[in-house]
C-alpha atoms as a PDB file:
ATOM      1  CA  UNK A   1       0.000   0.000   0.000  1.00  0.00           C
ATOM      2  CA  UNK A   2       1.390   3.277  -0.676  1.00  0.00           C
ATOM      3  CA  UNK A   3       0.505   6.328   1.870  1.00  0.00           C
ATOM      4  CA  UNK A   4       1.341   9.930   0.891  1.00  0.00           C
ATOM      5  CA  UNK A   5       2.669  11.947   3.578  1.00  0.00           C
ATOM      6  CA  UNK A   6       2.320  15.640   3.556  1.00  0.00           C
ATOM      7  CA  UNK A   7       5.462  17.650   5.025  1.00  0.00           C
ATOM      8  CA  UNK A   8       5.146  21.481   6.024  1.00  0.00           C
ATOM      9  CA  UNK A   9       8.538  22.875   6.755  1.00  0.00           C
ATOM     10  CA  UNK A  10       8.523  25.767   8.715  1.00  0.00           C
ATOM     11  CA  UNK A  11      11.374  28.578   8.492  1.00  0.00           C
ATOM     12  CA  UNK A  12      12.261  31.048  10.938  1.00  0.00           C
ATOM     13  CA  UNK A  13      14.121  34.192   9.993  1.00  0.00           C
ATOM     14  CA  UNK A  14      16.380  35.794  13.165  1.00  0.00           C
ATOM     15  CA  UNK A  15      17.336  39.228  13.562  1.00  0.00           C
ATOM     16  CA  UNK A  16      20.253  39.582  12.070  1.00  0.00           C
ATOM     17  CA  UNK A  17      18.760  38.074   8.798  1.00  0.00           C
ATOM     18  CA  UNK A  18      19.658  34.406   8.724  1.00  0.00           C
ATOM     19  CA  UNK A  19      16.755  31.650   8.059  1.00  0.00           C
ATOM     20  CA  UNK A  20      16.693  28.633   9.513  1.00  0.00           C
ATOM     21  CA  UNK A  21      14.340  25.584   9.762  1.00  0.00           C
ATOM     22  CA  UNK A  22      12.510  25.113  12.941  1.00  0.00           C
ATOM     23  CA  UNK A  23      12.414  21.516  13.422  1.00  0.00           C
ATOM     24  CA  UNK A  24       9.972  21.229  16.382  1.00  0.00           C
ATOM     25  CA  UNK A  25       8.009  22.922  13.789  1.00  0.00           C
ATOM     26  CA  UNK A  26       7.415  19.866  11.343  1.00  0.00           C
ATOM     27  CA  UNK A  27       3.837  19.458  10.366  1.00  0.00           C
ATOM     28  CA  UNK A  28       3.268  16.021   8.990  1.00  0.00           C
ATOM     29  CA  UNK A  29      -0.373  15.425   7.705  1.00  0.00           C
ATOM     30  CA  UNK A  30      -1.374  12.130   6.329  1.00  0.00           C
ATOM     31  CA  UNK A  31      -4.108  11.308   3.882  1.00  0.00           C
ATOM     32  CA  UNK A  32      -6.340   9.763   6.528  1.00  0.00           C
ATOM     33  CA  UNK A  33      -6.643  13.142   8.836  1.00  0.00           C
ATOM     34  CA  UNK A  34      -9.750  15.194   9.681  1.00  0.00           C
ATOM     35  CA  UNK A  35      -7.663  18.082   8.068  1.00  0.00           C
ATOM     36  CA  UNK A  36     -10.797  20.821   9.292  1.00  0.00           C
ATOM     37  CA  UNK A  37     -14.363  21.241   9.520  1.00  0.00           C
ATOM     38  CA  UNK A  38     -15.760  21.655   5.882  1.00  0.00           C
ATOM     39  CA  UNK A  39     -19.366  22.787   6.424  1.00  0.00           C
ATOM     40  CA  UNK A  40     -22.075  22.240   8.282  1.00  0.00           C
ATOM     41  CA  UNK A  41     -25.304  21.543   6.400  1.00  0.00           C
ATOM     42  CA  UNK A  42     -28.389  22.657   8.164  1.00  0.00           C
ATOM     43  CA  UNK A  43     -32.185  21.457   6.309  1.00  0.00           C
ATOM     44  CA  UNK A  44     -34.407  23.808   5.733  1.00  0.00           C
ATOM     45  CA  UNK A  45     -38.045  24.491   4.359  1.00  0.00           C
ATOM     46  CA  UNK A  46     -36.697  27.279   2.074  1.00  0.00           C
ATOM     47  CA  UNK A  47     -33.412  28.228   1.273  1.00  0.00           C
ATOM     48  CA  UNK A  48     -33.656  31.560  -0.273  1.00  0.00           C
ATOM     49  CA  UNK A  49     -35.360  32.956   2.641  1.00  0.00           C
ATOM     50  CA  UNK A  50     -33.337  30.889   4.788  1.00  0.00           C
ATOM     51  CA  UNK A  51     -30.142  32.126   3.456  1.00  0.00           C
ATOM     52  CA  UNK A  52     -31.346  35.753   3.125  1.00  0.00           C
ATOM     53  CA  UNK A  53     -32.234  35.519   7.238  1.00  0.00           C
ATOM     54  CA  UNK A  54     -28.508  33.842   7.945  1.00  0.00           C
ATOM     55  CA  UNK A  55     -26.921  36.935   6.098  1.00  0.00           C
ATOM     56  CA  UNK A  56     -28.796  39.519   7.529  1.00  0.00           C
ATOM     57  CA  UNK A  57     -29.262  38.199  11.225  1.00  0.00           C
ATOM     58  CA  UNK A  58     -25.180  36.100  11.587  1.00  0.00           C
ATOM     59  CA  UNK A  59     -23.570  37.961   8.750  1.00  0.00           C
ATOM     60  CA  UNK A  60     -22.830  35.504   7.094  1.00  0.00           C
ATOM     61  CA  UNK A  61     -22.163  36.068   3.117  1.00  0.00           C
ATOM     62  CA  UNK A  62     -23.436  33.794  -0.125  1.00  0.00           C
ATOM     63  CA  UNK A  63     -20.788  32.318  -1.247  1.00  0.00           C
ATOM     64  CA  UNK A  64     -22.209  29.584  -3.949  1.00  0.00           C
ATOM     65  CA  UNK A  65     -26.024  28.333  -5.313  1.00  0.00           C
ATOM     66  CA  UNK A  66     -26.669  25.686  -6.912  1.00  0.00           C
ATOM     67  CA  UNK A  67     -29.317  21.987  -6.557  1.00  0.00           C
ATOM     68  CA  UNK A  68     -31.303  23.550  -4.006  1.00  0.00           C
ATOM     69  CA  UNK A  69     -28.781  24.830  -1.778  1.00  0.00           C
ATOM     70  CA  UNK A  70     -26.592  27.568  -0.232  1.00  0.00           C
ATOM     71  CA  UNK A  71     -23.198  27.752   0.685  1.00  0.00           C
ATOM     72  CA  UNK A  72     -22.657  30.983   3.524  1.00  0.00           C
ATOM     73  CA  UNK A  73     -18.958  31.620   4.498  1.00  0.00           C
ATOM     74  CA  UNK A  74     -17.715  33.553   7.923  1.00  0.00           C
ATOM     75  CA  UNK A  75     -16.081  36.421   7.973  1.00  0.00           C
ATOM     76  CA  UNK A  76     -13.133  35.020   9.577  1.00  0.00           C
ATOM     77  CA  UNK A  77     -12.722  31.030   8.169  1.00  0.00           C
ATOM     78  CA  UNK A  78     -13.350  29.469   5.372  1.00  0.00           C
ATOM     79  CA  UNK A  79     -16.017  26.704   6.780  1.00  0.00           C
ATOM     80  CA  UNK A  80     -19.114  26.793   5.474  1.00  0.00           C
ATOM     81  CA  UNK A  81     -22.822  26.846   6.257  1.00  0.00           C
ATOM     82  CA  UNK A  82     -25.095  25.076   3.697  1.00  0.00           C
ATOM     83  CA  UNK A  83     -28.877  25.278   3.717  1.00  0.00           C
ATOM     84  CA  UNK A  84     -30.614  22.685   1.559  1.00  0.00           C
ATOM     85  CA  UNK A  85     -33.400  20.914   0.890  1.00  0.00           C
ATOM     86  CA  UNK A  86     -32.873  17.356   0.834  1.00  0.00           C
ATOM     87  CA  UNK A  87     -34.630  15.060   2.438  1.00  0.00           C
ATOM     88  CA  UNK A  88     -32.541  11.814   1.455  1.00  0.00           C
ATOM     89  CA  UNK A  89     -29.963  13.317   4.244  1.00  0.00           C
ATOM     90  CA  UNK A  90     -30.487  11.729   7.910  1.00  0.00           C
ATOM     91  CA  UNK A  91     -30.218  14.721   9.933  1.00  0.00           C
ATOM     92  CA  UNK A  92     -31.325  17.652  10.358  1.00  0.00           C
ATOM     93  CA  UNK A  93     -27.495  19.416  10.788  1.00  0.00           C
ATOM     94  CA  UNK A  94     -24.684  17.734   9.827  1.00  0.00           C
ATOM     95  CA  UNK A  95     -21.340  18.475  10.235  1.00  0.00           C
ATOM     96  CA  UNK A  96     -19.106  17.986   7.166  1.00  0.00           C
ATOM     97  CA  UNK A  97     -15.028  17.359   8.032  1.00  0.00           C
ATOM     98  CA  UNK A  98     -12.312  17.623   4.872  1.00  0.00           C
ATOM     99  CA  UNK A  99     -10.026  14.474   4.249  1.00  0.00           C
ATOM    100  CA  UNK A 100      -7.532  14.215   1.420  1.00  0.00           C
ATOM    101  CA  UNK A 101      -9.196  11.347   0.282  1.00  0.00           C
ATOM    102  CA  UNK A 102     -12.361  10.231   1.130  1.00  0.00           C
ATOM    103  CA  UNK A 103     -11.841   6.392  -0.204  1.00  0.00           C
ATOM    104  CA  UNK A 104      -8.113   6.282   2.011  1.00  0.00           C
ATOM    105  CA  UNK A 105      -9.735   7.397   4.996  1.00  0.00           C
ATOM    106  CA  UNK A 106     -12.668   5.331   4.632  1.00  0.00           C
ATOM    107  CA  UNK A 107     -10.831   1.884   4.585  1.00  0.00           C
ATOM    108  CA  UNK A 108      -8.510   3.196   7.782  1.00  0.00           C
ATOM    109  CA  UNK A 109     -11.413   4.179   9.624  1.00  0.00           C
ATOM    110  CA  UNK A 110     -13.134   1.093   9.274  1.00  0.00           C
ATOM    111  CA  UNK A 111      -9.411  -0.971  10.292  1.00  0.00           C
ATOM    112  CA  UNK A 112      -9.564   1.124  13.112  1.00  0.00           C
ATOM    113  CA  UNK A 113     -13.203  -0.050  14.361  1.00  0.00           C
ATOM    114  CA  UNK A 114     -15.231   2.640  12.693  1.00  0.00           C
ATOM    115  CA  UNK A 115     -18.542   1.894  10.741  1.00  0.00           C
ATOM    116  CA  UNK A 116     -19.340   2.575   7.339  1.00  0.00           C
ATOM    117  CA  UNK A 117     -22.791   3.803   7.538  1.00  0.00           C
ATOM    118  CA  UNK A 118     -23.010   5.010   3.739  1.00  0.00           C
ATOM    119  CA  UNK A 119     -19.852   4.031   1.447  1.00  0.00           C
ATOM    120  CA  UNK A 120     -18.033   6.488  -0.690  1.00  0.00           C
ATOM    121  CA  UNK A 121     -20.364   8.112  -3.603  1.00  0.00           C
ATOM    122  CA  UNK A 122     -19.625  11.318  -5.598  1.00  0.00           C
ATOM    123  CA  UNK A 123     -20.537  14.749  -5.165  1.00  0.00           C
ATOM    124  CA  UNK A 124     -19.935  17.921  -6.917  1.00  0.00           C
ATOM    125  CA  UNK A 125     -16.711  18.696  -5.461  1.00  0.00           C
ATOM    126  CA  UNK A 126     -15.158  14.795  -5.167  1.00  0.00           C
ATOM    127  CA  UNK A 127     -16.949  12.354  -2.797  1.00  0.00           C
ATOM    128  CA  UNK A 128     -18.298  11.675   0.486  1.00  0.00           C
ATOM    129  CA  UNK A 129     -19.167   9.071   2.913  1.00  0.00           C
ATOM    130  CA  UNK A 130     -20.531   8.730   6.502  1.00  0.00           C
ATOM    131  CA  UNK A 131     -19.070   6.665   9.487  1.00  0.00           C
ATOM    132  CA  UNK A 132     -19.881   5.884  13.046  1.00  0.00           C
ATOM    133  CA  UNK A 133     -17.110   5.852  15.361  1.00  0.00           C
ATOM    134  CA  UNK A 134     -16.891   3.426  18.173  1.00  0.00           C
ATOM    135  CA  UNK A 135     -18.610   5.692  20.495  1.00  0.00           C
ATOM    136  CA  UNK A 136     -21.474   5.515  18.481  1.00  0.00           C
ATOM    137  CA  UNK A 137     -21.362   9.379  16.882  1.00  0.00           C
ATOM    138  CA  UNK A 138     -21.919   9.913  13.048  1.00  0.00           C
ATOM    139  CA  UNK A 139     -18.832  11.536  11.025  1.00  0.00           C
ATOM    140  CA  UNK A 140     -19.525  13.089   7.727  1.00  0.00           C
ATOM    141  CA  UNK A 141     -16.424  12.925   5.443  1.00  0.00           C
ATOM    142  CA  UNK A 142     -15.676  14.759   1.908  1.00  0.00           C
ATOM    143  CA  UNK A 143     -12.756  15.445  -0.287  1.00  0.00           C
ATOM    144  CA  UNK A 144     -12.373  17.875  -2.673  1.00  0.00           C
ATOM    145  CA  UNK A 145     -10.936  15.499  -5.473  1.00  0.00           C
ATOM    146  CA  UNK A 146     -12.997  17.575  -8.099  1.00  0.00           C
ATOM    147  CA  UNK A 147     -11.916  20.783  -7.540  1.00  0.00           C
ATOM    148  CA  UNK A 148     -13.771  23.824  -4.896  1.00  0.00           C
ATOM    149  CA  UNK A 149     -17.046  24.964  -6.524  1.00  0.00           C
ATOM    150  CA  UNK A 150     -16.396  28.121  -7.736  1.00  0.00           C
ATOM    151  CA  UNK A 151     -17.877  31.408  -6.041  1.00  0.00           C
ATOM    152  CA  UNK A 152     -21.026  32.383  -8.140  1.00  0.00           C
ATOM    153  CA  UNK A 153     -22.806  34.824  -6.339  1.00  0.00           C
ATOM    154  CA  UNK A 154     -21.732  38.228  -5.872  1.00  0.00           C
ATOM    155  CA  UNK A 155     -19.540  39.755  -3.393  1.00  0.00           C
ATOM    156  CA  UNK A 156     -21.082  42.443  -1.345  1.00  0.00           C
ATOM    157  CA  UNK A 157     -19.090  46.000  -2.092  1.00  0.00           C
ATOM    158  CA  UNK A 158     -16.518  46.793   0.485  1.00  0.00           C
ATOM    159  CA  UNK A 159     -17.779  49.687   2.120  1.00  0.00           C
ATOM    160  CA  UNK A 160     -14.759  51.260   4.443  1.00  0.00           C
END
């Protein structure tokens, strides 16, 4: 089997101009890593009106539309809130947590004593599948193996 392992180096720069690497500064990420939360996806009746309420109440801003949902971003990370419609999805809220790929993690998960509630199918962006840990709470996984979708609605003008 062949694992990819992700280095980040970081380098520190001193005073008098020298760089150096900082080696208790190593990031090592693996394939099989909850790198962040994605999104959390949130069912609702309607989602214009929805996401019109969630920008002017939270501030959040539109960031994509498209088969019946909404993607909202914060003002200060990238995660996402998306209000949809569909029914086919368990819950009510789900949260959504990026892996490099969703197939890799899937098959160490389940070594590790995880369930696979709903293998790996596609989506828009790469693909997705849902686990149960041990502990008996449900883990949403995606990858972005497609590509982001791009940002199609409008940014708001920068009024400073």
């Amino acid at each position: 089997m062949i694992r990819t392992i992700y280095v980040t180096l970081h380098f520190c720069r001193l005073l008098d101009g020298y760089i150096f690497l900082a080696p208790w500064a190593i990031v090592i990420r693996s394939e099989r890593m909850l790198r962040k939360i994605d999104c959390i996806m949130i069912r609702v009746e309607d989602v214009e009106v929805s996401a019109a309420y969630y920008a002017k109440v939270f501030g959040l801003r539109p960031k994509w539309s498209g088969e019946g949902a909404v993607g909202l971003v914060f003002s200060e990370n990238d995660a996402e809130i998306v209000l949809h419609r569909e029914t086919t999805i368990p819950s009510s809220i789900e949260v959504h947590y990026l892996v490099d790929d969703v197939v890799v993690a899937v098959a160490h998960y389940a070594a590790q004593g995880c369930q696979i509630l709903v293998a790996p199918f596609d989506i828009t962006i790469g693909k997705c599948a849902v686990i149960r840990d041990p502990f008996g709470t449900r883990l949403c996984i995606l990858d972005t193996t497609k590509g982001l979708r791009p940002s199609n609605l409008a940014e708001p003008p920068n009024i400073c």
